[in-house]
PDB file of N, CA and C in Angstrom:
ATOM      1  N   UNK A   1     -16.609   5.075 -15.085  1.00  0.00           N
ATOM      2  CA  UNK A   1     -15.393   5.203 -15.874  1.00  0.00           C
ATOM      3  C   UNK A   1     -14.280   4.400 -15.208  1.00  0.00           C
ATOM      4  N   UNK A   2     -13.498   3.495 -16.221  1.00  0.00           N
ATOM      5  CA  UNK A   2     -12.628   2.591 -15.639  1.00  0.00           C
ATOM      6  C   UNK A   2     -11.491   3.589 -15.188  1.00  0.00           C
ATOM      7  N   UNK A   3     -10.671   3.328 -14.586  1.00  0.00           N
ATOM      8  CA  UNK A   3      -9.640   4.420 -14.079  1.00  0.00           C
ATOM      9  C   UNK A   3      -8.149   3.684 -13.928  1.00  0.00           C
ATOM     10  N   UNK A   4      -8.878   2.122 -13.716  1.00  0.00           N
ATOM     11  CA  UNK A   4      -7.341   1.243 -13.987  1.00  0.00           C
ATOM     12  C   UNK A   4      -7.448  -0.216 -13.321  1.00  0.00           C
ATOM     13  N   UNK A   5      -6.919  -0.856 -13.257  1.00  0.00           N
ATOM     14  CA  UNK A   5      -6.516  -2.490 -12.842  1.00  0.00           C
ATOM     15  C   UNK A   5      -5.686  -2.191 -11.848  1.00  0.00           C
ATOM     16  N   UNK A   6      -5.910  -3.587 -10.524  1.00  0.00           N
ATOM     17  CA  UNK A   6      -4.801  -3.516  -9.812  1.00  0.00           C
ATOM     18  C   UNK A   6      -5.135  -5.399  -9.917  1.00  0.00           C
ATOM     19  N   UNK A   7      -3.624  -5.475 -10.032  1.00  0.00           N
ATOM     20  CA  UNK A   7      -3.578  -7.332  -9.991  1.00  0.00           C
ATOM     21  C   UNK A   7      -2.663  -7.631  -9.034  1.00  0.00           C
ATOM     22  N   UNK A   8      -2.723  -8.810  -7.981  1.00  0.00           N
ATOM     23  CA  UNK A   8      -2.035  -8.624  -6.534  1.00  0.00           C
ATOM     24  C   UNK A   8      -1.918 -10.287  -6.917  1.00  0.00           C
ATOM     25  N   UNK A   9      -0.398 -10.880  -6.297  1.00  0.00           N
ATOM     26  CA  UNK A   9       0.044 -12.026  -6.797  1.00  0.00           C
ATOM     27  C   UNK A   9      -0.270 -12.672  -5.531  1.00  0.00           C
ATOM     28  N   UNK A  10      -1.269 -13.505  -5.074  1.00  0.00           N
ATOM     29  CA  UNK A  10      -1.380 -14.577  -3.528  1.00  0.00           C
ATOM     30  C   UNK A  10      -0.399 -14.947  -3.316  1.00  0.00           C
ATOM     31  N   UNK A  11       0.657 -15.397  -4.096  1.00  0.00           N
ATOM     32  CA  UNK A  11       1.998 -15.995  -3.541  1.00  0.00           C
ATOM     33  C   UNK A  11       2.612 -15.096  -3.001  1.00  0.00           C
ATOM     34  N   UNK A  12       3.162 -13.837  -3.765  1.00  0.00           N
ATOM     35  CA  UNK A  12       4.332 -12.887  -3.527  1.00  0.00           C
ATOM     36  C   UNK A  12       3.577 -12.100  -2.476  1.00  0.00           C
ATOM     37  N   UNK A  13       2.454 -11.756  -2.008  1.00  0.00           N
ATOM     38  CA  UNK A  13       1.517 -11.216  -0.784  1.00  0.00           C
ATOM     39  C   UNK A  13       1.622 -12.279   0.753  1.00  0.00           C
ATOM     40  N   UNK A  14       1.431 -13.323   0.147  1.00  0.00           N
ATOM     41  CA  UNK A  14       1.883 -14.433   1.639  1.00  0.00           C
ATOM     42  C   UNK A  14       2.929 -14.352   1.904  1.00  0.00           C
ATOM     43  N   UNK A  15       3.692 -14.142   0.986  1.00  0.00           N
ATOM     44  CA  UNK A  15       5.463 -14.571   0.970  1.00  0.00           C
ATOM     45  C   UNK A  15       5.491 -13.044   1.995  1.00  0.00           C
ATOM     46  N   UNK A  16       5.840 -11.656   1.268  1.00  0.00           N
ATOM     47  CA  UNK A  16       6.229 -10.516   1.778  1.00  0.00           C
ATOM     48  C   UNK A  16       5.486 -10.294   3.126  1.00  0.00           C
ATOM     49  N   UNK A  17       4.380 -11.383   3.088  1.00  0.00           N
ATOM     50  CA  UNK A  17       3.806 -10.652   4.488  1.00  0.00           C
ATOM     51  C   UNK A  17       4.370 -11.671   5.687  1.00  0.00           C
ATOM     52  N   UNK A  18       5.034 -12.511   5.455  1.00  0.00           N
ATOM     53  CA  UNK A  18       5.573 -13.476   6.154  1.00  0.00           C
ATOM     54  C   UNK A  18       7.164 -13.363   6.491  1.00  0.00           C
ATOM     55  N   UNK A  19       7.340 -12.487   4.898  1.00  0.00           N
ATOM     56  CA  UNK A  19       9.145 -11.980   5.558  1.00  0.00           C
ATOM     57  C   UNK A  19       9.458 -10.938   6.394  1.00  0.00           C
ATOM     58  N   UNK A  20       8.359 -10.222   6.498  1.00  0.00           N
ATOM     59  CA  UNK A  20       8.271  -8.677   6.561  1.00  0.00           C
ATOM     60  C   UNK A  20       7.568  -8.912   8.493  1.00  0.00           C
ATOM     61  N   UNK A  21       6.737  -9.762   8.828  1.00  0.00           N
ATOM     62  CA  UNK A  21       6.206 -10.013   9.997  1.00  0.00           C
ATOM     63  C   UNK A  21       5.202  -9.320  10.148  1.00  0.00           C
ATOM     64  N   UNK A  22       4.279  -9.275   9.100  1.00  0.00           N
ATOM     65  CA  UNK A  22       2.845  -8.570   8.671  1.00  0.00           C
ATOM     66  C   UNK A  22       1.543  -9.488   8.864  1.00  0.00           C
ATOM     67  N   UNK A  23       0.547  -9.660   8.999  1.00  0.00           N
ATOM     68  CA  UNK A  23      -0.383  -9.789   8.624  1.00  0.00           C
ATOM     69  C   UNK A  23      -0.797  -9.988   7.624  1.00  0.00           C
ATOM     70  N   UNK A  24      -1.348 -11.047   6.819  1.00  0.00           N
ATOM     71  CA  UNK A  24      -1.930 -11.483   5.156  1.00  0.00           C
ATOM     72  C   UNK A  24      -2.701  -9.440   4.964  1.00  0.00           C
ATOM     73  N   UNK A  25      -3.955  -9.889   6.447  1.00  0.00           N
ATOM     74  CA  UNK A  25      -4.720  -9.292   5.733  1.00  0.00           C
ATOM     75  C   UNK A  25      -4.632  -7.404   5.707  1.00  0.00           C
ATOM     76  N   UNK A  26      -3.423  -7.404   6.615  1.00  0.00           N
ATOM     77  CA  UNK A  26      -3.009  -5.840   6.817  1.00  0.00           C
ATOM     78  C   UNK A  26      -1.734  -5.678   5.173  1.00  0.00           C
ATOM     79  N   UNK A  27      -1.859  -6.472   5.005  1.00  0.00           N
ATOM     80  CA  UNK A  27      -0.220  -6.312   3.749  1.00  0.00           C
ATOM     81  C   UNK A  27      -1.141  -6.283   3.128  1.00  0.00           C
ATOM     82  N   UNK A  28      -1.778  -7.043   2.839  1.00  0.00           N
ATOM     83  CA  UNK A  28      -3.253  -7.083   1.220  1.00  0.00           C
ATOM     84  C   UNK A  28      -3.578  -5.279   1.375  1.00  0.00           C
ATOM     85  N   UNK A  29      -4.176  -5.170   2.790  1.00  0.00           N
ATOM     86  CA  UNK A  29      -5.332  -3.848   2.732  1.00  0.00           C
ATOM     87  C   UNK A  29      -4.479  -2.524   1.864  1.00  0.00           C
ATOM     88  N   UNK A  30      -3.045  -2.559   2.572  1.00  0.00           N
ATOM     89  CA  UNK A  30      -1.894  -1.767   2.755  1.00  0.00           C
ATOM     90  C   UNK A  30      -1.630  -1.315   1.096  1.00  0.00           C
ATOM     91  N   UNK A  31      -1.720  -3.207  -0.067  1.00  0.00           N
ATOM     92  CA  UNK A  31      -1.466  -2.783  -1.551  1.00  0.00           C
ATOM     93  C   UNK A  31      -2.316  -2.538  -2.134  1.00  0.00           C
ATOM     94  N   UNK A  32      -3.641  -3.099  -1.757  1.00  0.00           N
ATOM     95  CA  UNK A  32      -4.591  -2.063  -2.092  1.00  0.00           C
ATOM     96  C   UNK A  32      -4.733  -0.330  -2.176  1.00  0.00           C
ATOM     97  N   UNK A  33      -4.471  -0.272  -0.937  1.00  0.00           N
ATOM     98  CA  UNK A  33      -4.316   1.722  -0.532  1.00  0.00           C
ATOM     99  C   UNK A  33      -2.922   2.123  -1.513  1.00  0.00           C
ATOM    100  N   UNK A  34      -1.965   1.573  -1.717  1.00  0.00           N
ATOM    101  CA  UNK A  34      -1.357   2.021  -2.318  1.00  0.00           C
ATOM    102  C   UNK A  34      -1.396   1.911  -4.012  1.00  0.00           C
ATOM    103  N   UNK A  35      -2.236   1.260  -4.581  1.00  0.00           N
ATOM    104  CA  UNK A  35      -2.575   0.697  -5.672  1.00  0.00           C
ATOM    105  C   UNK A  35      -3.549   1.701  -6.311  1.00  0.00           C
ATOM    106  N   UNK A  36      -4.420   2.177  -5.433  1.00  0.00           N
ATOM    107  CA  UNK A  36      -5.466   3.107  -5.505  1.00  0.00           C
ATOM    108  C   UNK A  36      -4.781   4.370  -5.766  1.00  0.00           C
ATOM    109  N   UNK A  37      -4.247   5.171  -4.733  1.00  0.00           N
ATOM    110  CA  UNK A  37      -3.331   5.948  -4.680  1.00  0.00           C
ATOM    111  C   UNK A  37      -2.422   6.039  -6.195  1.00  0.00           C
ATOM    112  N   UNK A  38      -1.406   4.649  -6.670  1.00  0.00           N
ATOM    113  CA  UNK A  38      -1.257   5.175  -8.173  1.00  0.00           C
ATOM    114  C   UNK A  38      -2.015   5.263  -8.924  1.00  0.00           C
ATOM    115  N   UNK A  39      -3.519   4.694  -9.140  1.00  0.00           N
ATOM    116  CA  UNK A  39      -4.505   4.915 -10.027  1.00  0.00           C
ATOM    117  C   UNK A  39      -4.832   6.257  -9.828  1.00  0.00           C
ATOM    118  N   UNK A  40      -4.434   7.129  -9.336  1.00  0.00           N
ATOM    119  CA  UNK A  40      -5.043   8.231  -8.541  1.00  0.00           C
ATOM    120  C   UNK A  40      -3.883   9.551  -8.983  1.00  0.00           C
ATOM    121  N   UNK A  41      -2.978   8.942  -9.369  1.00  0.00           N
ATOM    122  CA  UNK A  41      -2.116   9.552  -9.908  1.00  0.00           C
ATOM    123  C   UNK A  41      -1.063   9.744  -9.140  1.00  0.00           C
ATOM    124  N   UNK A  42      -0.859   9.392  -7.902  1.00  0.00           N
ATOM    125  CA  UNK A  42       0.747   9.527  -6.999  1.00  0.00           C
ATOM    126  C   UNK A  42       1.463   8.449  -7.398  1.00  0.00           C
ATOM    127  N   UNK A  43       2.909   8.963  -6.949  1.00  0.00           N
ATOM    128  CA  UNK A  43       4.314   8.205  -7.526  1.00  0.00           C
ATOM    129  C   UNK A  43       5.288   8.036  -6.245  1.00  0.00           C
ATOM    130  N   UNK A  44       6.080   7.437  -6.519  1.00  0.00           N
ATOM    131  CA  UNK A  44       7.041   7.679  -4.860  1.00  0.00           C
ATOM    132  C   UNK A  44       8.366   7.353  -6.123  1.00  0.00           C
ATOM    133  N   UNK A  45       8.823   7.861  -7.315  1.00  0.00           N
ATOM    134  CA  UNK A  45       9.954   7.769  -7.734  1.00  0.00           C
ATOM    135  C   UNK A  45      10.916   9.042  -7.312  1.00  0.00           C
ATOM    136  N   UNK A  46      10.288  10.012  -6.853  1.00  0.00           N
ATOM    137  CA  UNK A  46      11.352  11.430  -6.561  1.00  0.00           C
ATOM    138  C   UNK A  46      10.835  10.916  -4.967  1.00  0.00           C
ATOM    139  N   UNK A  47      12.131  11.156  -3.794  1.00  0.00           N
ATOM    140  CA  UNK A  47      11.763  11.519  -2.385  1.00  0.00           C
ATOM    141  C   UNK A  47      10.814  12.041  -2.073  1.00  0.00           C
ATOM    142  N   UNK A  48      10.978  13.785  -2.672  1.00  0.00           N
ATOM    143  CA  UNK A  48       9.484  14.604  -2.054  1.00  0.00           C
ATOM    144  C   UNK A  48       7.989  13.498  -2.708  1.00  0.00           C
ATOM    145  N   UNK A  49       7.835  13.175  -3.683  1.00  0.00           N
ATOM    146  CA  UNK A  49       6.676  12.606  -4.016  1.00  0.00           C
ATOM    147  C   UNK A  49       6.475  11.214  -3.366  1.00  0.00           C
ATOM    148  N   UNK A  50       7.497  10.322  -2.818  1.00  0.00           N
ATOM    149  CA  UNK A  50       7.544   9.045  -2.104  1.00  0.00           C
ATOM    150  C   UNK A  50       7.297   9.417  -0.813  1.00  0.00           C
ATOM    151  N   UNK A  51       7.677  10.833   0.119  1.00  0.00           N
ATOM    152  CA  UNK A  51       7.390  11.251   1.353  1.00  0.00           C
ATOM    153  C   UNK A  51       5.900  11.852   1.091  1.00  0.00           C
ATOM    154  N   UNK A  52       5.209  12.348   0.666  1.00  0.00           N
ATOM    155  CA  UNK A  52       3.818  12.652   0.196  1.00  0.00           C
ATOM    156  C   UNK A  52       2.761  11.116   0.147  1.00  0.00           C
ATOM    157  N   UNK A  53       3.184  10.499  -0.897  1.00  0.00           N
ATOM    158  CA  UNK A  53       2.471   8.933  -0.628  1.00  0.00           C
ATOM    159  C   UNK A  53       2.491   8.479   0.228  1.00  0.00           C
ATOM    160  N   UNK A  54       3.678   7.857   0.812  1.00  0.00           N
ATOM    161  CA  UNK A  54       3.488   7.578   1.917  1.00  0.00           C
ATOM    162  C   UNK A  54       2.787   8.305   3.031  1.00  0.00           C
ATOM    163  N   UNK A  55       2.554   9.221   3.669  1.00  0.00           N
ATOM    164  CA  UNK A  55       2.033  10.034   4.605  1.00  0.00           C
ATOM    165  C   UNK A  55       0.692   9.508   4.267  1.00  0.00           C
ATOM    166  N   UNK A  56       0.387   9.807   3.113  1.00  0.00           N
ATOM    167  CA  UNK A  56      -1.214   9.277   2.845  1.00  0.00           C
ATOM    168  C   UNK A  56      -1.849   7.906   3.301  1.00  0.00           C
ATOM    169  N   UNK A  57      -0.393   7.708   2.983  1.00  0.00           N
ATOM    170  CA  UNK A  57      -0.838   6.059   3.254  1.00  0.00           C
ATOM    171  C   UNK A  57      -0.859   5.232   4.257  1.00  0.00           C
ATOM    172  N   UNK A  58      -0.185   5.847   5.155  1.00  0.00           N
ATOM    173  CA  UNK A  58       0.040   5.992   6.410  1.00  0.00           C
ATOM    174  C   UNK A  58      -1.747   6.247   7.040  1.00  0.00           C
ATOM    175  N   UNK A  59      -1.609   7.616   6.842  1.00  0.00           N
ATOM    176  CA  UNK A  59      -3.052   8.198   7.094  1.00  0.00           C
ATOM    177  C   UNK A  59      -4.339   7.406   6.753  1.00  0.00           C
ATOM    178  N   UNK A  60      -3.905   7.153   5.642  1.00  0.00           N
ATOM    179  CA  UNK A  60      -5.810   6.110   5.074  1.00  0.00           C
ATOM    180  C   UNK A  60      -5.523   4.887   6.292  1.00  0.00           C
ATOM    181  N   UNK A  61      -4.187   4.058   6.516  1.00  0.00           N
ATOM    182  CA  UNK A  61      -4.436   3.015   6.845  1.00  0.00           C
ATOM    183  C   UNK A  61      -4.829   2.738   8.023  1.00  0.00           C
ATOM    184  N   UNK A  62      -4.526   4.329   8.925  1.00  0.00           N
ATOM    185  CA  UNK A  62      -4.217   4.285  10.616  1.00  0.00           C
ATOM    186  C   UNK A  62      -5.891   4.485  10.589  1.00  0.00           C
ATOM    187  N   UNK A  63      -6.803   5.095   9.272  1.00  0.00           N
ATOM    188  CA  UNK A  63      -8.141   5.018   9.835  1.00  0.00           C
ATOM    189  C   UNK A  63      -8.882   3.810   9.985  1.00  0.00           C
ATOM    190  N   UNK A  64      -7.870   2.901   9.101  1.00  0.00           N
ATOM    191  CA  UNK A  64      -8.319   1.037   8.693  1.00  0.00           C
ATOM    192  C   UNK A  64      -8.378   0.520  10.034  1.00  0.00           C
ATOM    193  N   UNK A  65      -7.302   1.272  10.901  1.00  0.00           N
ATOM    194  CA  UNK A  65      -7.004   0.758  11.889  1.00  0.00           C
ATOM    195  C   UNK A  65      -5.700  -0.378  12.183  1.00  0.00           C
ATOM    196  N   UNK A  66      -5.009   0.182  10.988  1.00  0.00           N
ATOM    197  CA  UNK A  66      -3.380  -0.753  10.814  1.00  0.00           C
ATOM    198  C   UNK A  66      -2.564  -0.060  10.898  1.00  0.00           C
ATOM    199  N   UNK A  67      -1.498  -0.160  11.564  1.00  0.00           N
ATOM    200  CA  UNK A  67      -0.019   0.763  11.868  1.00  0.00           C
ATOM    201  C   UNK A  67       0.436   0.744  10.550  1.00  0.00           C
ATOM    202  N   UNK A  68       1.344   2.056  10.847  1.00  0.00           N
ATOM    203  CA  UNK A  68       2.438   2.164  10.021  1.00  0.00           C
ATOM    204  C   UNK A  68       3.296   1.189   9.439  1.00  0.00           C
ATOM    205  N   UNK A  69       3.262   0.963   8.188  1.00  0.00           N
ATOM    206  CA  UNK A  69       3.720  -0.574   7.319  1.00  0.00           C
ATOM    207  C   UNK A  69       5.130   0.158   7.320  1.00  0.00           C
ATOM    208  N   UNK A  70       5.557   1.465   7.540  1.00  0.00           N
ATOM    209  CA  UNK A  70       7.031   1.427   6.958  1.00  0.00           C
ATOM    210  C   UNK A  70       7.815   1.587   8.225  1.00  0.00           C
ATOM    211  N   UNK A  71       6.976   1.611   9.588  1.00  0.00           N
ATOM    212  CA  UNK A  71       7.893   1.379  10.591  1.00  0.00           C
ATOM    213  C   UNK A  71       8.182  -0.423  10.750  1.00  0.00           C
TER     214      UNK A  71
END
């Protein structure tokens, strides 16, 4: 069962991961996990629900083995 699309722009991914002082392939992994996560049904438009996602996301990524993207 399809559950949803995620479409990721190569430009605007090189670009943000280059302004930001990221890694291509830790910023890619990072919109992925978070891409999944809205297919999944989380939101970060209210605080409490943006402090919930994030934590997760945090969590999936530190098992990827990538720091915290929002420090």
């Amino acid at each position: 069962e399809l559950l949803g699309e995620i479409f990721i722009s190569y430009e605007t991914l090189e670009r943000e991961a280059k302004e930001q002082g990221k890694s291509f392939k830790n910023h890619f992994t990072h919109l992925i996990v978070h891409s999944v996560l809205h297919i999944l049904g989380y939101d970060h438009m209210k605080e409490r629900e943006a402090q919930k996602m994030e934590a997760l996301e945090v969590e999936i990524l530190a098992e990827l083995g990538i720091s915290d993207p929002y420090k």
